[in-house]
C-alpha atoms as a PDB file:
ATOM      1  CA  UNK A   1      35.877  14.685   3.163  1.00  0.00           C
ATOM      2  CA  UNK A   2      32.686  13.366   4.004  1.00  0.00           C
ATOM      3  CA  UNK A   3      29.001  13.670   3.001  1.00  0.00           C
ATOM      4  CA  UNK A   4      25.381  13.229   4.821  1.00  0.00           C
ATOM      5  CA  UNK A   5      24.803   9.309   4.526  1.00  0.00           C
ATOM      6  CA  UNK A   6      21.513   7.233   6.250  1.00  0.00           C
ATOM      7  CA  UNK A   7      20.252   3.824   5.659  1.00  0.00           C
ATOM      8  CA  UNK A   8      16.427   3.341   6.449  1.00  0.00           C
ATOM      9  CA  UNK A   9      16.500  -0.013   6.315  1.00  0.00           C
ATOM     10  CA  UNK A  10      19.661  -1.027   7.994  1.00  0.00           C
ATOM     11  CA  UNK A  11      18.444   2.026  10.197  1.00  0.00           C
ATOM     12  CA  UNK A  12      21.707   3.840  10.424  1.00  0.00           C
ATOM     13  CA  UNK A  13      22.752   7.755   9.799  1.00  0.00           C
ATOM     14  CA  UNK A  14      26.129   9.039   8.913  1.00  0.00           C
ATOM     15  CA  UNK A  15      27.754   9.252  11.955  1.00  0.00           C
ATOM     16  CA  UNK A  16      26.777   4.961  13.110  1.00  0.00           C
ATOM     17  CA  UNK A  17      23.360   5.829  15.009  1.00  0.00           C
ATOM     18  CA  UNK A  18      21.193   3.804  14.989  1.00  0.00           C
ATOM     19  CA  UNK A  19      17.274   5.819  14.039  1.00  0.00           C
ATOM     20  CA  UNK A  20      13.926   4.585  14.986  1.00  0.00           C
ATOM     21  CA  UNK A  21      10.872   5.200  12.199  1.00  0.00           C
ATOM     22  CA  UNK A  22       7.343   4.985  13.166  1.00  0.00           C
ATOM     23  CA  UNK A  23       4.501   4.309  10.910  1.00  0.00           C
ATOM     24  CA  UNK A  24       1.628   6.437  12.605  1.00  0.00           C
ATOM     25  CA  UNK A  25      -1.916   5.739  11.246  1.00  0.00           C
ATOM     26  CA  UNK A  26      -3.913   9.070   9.895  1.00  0.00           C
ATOM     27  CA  UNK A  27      -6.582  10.112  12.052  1.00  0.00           C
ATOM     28  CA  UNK A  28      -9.119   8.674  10.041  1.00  0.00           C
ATOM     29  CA  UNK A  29      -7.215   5.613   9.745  1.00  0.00           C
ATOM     30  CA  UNK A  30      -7.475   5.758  13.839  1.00  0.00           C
ATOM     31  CA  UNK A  31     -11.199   6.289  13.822  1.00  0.00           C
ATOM     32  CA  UNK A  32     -11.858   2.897  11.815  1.00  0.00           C
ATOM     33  CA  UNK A  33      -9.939   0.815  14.006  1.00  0.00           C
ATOM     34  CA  UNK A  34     -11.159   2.139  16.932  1.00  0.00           C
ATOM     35  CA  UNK A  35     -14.961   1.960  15.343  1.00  0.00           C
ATOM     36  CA  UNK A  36     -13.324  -1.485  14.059  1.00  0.00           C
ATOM     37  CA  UNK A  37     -13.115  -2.546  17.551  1.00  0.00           C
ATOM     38  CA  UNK A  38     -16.242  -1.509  19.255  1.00  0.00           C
ATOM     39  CA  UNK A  39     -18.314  -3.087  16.407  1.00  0.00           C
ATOM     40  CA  UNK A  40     -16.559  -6.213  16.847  1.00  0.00           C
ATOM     41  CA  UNK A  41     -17.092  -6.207  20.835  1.00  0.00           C
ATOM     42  CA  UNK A  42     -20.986  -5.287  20.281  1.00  0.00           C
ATOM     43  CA  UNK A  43     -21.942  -7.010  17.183  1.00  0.00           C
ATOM     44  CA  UNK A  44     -19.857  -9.954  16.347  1.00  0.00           C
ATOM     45  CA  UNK A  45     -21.017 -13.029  18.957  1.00  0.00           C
ATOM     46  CA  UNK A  46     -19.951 -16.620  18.867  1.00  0.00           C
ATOM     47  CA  UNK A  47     -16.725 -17.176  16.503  1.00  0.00           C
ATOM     48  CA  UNK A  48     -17.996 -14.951  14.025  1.00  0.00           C
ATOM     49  CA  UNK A  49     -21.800 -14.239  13.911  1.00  0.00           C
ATOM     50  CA  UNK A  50     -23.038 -10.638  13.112  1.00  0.00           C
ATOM     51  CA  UNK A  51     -26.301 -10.102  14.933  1.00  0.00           C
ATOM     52  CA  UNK A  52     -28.435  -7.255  13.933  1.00  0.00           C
ATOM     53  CA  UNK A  53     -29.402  -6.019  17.509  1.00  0.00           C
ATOM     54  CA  UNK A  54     -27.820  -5.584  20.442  1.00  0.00           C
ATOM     55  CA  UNK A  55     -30.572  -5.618  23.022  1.00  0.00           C
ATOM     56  CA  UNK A  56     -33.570  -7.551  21.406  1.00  0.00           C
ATOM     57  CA  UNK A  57     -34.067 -10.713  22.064  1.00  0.00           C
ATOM     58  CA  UNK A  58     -35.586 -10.903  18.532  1.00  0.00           C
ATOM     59  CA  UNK A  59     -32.038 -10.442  16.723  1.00  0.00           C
ATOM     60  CA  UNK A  60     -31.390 -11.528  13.206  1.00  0.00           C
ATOM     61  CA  UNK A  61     -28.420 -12.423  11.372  1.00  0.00           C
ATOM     62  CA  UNK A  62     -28.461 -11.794   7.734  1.00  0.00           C
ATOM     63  CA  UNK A  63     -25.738 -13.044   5.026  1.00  0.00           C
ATOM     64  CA  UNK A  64     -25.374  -9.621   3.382  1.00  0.00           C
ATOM     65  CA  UNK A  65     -24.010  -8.356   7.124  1.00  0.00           C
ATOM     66  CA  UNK A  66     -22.089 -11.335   7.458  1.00  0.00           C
ATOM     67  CA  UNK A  67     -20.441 -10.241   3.871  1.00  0.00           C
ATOM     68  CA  UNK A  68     -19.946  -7.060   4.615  1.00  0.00           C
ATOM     69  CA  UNK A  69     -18.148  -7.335   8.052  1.00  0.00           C
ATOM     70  CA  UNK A  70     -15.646  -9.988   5.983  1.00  0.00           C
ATOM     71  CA  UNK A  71     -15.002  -6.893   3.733  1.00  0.00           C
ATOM     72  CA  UNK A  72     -14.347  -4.654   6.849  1.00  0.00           C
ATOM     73  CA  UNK A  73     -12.427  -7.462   8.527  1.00  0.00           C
ATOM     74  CA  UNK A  74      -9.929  -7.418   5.543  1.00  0.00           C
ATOM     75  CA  UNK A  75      -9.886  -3.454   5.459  1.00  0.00           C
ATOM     76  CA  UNK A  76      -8.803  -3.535   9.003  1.00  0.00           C
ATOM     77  CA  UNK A  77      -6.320  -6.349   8.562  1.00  0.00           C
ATOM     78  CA  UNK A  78      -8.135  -8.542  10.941  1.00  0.00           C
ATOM     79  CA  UNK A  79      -7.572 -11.928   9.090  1.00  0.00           C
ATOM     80  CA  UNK A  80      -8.644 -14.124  12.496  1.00  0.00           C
ATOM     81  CA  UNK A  81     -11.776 -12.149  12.493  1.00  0.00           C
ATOM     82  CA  UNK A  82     -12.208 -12.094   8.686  1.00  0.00           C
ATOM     83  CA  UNK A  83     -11.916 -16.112   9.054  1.00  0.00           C
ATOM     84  CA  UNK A  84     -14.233 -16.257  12.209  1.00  0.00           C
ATOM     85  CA  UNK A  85     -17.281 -14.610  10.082  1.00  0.00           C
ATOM     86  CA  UNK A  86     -16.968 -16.276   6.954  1.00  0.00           C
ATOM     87  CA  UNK A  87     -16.574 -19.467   8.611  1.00  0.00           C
ATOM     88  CA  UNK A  88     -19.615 -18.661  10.691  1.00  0.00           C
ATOM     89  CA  UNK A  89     -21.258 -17.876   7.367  1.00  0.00           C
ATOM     90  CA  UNK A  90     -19.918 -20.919   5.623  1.00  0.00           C
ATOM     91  CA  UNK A  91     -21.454 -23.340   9.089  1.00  0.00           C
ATOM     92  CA  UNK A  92     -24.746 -21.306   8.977  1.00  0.00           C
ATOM     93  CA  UNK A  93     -25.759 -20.244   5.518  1.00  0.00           C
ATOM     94  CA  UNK A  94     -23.918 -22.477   2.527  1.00  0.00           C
ATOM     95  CA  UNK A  95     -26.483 -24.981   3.023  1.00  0.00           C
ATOM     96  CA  UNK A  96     -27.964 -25.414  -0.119  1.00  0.00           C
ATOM     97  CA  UNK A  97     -27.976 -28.696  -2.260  1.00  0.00           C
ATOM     98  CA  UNK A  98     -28.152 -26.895  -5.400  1.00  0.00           C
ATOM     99  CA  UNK A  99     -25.796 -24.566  -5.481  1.00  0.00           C
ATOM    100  CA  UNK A 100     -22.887 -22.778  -2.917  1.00  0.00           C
ATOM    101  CA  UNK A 101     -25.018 -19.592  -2.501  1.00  0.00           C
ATOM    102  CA  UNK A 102     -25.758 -18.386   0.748  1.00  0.00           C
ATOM    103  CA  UNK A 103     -29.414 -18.735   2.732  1.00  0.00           C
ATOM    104  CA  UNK A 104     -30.205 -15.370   3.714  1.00  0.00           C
ATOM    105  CA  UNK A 105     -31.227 -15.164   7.201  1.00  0.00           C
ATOM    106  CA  UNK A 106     -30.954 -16.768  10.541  1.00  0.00           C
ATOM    107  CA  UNK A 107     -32.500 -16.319  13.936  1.00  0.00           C
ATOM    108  CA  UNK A 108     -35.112 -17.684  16.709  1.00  0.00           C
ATOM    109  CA  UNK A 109     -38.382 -18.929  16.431  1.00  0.00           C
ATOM    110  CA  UNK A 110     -41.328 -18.450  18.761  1.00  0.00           C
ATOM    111  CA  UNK A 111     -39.922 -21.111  21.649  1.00  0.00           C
ATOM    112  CA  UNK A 112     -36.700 -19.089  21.000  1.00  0.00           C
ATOM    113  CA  UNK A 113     -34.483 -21.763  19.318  1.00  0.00           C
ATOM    114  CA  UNK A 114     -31.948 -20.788  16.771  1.00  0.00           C
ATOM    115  CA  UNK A 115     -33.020 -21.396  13.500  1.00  0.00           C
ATOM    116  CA  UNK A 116     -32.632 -20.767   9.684  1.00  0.00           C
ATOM    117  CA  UNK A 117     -35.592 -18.448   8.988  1.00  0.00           C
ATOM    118  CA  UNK A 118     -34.940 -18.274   4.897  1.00  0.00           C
ATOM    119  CA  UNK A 119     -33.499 -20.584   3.096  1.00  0.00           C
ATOM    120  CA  UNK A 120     -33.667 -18.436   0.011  1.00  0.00           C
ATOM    121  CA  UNK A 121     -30.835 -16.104  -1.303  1.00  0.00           C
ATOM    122  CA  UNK A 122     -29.775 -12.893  -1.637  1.00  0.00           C
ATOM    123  CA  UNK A 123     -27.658 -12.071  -4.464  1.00  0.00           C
ATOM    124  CA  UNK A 124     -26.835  -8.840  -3.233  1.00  0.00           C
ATOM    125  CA  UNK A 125     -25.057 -10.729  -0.364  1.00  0.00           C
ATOM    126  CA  UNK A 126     -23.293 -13.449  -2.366  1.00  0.00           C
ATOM    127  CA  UNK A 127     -21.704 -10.600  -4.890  1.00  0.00           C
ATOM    128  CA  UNK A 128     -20.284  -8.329  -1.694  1.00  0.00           C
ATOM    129  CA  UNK A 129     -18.913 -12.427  -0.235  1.00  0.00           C
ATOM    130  CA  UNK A 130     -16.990 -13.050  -2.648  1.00  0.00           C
ATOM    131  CA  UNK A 131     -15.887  -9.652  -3.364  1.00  0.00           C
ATOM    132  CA  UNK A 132     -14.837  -9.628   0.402  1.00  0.00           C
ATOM    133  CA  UNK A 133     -13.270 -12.850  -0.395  1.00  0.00           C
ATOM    134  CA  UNK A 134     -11.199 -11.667  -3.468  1.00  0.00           C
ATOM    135  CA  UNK A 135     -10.116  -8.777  -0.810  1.00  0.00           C
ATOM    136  CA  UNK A 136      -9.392 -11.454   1.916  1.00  0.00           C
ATOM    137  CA  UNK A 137      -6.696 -12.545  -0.999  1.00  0.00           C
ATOM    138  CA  UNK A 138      -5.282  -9.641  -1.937  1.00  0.00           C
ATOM    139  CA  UNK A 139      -4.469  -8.618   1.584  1.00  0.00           C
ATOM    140  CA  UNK A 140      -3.098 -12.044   2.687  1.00  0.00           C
ATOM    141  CA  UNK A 141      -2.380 -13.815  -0.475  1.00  0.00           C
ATOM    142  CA  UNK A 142      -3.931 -17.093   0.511  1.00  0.00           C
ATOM    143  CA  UNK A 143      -5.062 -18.926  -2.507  1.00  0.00           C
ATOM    144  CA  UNK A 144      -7.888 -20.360  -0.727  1.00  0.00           C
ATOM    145  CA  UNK A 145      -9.925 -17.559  -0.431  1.00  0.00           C
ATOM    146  CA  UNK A 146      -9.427 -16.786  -3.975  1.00  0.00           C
ATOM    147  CA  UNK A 147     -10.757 -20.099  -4.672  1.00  0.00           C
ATOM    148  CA  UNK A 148     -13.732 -19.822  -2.628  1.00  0.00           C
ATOM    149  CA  UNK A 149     -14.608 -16.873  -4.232  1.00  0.00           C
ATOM    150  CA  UNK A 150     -14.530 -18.492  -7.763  1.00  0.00           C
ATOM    151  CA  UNK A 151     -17.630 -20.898  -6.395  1.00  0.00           C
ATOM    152  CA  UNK A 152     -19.638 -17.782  -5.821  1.00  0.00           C
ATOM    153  CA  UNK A 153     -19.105 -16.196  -8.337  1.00  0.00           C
ATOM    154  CA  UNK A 154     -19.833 -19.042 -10.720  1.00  0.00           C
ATOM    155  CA  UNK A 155     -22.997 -19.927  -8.653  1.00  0.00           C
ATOM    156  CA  UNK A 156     -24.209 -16.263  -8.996  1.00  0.00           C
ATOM    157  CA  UNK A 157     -23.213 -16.410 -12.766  1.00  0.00           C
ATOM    158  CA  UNK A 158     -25.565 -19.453 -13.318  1.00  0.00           C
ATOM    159  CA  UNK A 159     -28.396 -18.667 -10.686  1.00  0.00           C
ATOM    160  CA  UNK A 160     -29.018 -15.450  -9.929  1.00  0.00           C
ATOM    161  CA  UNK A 161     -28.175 -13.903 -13.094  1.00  0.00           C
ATOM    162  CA  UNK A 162     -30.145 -13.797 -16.690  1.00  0.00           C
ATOM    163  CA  UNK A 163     -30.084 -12.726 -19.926  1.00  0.00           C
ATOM    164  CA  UNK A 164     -32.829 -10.616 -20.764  1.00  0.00           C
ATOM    165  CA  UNK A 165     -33.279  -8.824 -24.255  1.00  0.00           C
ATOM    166  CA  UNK A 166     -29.592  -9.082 -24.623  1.00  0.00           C
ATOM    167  CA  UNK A 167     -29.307  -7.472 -21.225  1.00  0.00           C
ATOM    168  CA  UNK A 168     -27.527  -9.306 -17.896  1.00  0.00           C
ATOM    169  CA  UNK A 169     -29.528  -8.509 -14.925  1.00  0.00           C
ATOM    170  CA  UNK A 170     -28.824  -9.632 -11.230  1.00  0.00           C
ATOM    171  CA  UNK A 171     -31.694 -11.267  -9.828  1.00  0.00           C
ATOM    172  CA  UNK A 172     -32.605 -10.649  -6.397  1.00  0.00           C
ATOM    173  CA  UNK A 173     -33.086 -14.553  -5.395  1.00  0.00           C
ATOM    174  CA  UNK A 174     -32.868 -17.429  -7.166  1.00  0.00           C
ATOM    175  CA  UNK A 175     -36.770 -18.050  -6.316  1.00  0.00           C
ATOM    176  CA  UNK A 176     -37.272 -16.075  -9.616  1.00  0.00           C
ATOM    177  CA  UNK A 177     -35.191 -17.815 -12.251  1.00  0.00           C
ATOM    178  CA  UNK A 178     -38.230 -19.390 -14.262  1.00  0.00           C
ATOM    179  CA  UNK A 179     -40.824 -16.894 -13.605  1.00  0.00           C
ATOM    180  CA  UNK A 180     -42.683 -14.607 -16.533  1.00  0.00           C
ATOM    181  CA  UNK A 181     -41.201 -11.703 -15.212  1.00  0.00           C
ATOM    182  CA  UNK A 182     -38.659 -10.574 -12.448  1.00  0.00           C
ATOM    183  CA  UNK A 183     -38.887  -8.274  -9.454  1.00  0.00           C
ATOM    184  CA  UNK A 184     -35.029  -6.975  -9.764  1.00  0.00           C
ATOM    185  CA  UNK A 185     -33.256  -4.420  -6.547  1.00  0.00           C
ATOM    186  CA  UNK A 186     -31.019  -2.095  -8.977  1.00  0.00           C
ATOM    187  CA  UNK A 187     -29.178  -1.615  -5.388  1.00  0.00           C
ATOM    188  CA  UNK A 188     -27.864  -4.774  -5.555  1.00  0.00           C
ATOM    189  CA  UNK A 189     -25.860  -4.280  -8.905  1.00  0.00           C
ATOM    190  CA  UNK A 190     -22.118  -3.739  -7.796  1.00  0.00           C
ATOM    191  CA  UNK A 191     -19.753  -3.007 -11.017  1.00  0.00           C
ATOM    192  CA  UNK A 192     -16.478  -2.453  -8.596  1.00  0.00           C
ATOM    193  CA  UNK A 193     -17.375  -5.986  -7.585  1.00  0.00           C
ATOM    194  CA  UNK A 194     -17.814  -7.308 -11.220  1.00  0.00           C
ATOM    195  CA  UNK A 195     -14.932  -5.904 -12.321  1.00  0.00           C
ATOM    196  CA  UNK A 196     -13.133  -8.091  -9.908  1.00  0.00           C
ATOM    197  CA  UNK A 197     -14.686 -11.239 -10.788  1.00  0.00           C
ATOM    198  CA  UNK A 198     -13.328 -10.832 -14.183  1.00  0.00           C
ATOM    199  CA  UNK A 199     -10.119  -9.945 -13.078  1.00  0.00           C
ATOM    200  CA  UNK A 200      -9.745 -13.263 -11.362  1.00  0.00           C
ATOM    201  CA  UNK A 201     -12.264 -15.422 -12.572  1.00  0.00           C
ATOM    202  CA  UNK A 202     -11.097 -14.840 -16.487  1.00  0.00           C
ATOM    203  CA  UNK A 203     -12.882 -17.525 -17.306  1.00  0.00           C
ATOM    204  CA  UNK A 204     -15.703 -15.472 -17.462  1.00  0.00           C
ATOM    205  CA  UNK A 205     -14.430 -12.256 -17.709  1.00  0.00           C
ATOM    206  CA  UNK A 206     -16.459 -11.356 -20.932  1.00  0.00           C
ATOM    207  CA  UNK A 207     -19.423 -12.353 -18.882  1.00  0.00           C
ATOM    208  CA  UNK A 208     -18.907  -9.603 -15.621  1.00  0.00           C
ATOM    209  CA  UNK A 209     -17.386  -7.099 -18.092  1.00  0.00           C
ATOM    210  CA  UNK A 210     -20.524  -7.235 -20.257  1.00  0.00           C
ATOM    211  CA  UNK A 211     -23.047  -6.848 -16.932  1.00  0.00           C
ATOM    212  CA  UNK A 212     -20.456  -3.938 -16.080  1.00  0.00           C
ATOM    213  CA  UNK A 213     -21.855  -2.182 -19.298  1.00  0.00           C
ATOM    214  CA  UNK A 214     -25.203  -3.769 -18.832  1.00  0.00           C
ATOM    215  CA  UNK A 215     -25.855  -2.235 -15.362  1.00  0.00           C
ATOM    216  CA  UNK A 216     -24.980   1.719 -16.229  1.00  0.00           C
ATOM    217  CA  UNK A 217     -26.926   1.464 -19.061  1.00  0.00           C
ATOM    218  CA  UNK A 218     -29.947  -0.070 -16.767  1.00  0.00           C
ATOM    219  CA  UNK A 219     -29.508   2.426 -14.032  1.00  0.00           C
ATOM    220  CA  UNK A 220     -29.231   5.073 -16.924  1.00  0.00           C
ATOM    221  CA  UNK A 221     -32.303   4.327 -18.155  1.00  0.00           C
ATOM    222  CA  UNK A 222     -34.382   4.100 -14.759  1.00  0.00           C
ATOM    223  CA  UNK A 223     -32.831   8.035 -14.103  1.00  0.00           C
ATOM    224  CA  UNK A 224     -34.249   8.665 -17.554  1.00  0.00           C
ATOM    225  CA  UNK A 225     -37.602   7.269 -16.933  1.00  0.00           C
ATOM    226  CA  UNK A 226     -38.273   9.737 -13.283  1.00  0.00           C
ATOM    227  CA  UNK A 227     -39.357  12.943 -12.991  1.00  0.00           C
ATOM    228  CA  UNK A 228     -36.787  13.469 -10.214  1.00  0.00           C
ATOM    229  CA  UNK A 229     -33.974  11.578 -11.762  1.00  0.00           C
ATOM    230  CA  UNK A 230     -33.675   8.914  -9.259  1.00  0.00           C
ATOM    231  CA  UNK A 231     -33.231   5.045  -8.869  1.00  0.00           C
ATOM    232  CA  UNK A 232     -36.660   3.403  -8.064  1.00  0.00           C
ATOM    233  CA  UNK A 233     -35.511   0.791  -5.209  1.00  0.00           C
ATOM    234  CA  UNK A 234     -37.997  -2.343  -7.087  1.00  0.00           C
ATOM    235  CA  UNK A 235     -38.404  -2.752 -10.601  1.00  0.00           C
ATOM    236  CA  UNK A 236     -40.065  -5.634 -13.007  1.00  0.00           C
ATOM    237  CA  UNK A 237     -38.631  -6.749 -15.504  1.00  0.00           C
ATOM    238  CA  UNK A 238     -40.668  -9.133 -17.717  1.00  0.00           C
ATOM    239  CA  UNK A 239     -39.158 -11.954 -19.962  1.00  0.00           C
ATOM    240  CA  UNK A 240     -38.337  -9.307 -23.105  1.00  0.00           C
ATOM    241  CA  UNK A 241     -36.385  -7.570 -21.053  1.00  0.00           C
ATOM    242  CA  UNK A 242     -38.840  -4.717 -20.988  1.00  0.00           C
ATOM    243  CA  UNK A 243     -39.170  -2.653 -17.460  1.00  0.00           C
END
């Protein structure tokens, strides 16, 4: 008597042959690897600088680019990239005496010399950093990724954020933080990303779960407020919280 018998893991079948299994991506799993590779052959220069042209000689490089390839680096599995750019980014842009937050921008000046052309920040870019950072983590499970992250996100906590009329809004740059009122980019709000910080940062989970809340009920009330039901790309907000 005998019965039908295989082993995937041992790779064996019932009658002692040995069976081969493939993993085979899906095509569009195929397409980002292959657009994956030509955007790191044209775009990423140095050890891991993101330039924002490929022919001018009048390139930038930005932090929220340098963010966002980290996040593509870890969807692609591309850890010796994904440590390339941030590393870059870490060299380049965490430069700042008051804080971990990222400059924004970097490029050449008028006798063409490498420079950094704003030293101020861009929140938008420090939230999608650390996010790619807390992805960098859960892809490779190195704790010190996670722990970068955690400076971010407390640094965005503290300086780019505020408290208006019982409201948590994400300031644009940290420029703003004791003016009357703020000019705020409801673009730059990213509730997957908060959602994450308080996942692993529960320290202040109550914090990012509240601007969670906070930032529907802001974008909300900006649909509300237009005739065709869309979200303005600048608001002010003055110091009452009123837009």
């Amino acid at each position: 008597k005998s019965s039908s018998y295989i082993d995937t893991e041992k790779y064996i079948s019932t009658n002692g042959d040995w069976a081969q299994i493939y993993q085979i991506k899906s095509d569009a799993g195929v397409y980002l690897q292959d657009s994956w590779m030509s955007y790191k052959q044209n775009y990423i220069k140095s050890y891991g600088q993101v330039i924002s042209e490929i022919k001018s000689k009048k390139w930038t490089t930005t932090s929220s680019n340098q963010a966002i390839t980290m996040q593509m680096a870890a969807a692609e599995d591309d850890q010796a990239a994904f440590d390339g750019v941030w590393q870059w980014t870490k060299d380049h842009f965490q430069n700042r005496v008051q804080d971990k937050l990222l400059s924004s921008e970097w490029g050449v000046d008028d006798k063409n010399k490498e420079i950094l052309t704003d030293t101020n920040t861009t929140s938008y870019a420090n939230v999608q950093a650390a996010l790619g950072l807390i992805e960098a983590y859960e892809k490779w499970g190195d704790k010190k990724y996670l722990s970068q992250a955690k400076i971010l996100i407390s640094d965005i906590q503290i300086h780019e954020t505020r408290t208006l009329n019982n409201r948590i809004v994400l300031l644009p740059f940290t420029t703003q933080l004791n003016a009357p009122s703020y000019a705020v980019n409801p673009s730059y709000g990213d509730p997957y990303a908060y959602k994450q910080f308080a996942k692993y940062y529960p320290k202040n989970a109550k914090f990012w779960n509240q601007a969670i809340k906070d930032y529907y009920k802001f974008i909300t009330e900006l649909q509300a407020s237009s005739k065709e039901n869309l979200v303005p790309d600048w608001v002010t907000i003055n110091s009452a919280g009123r837009v």
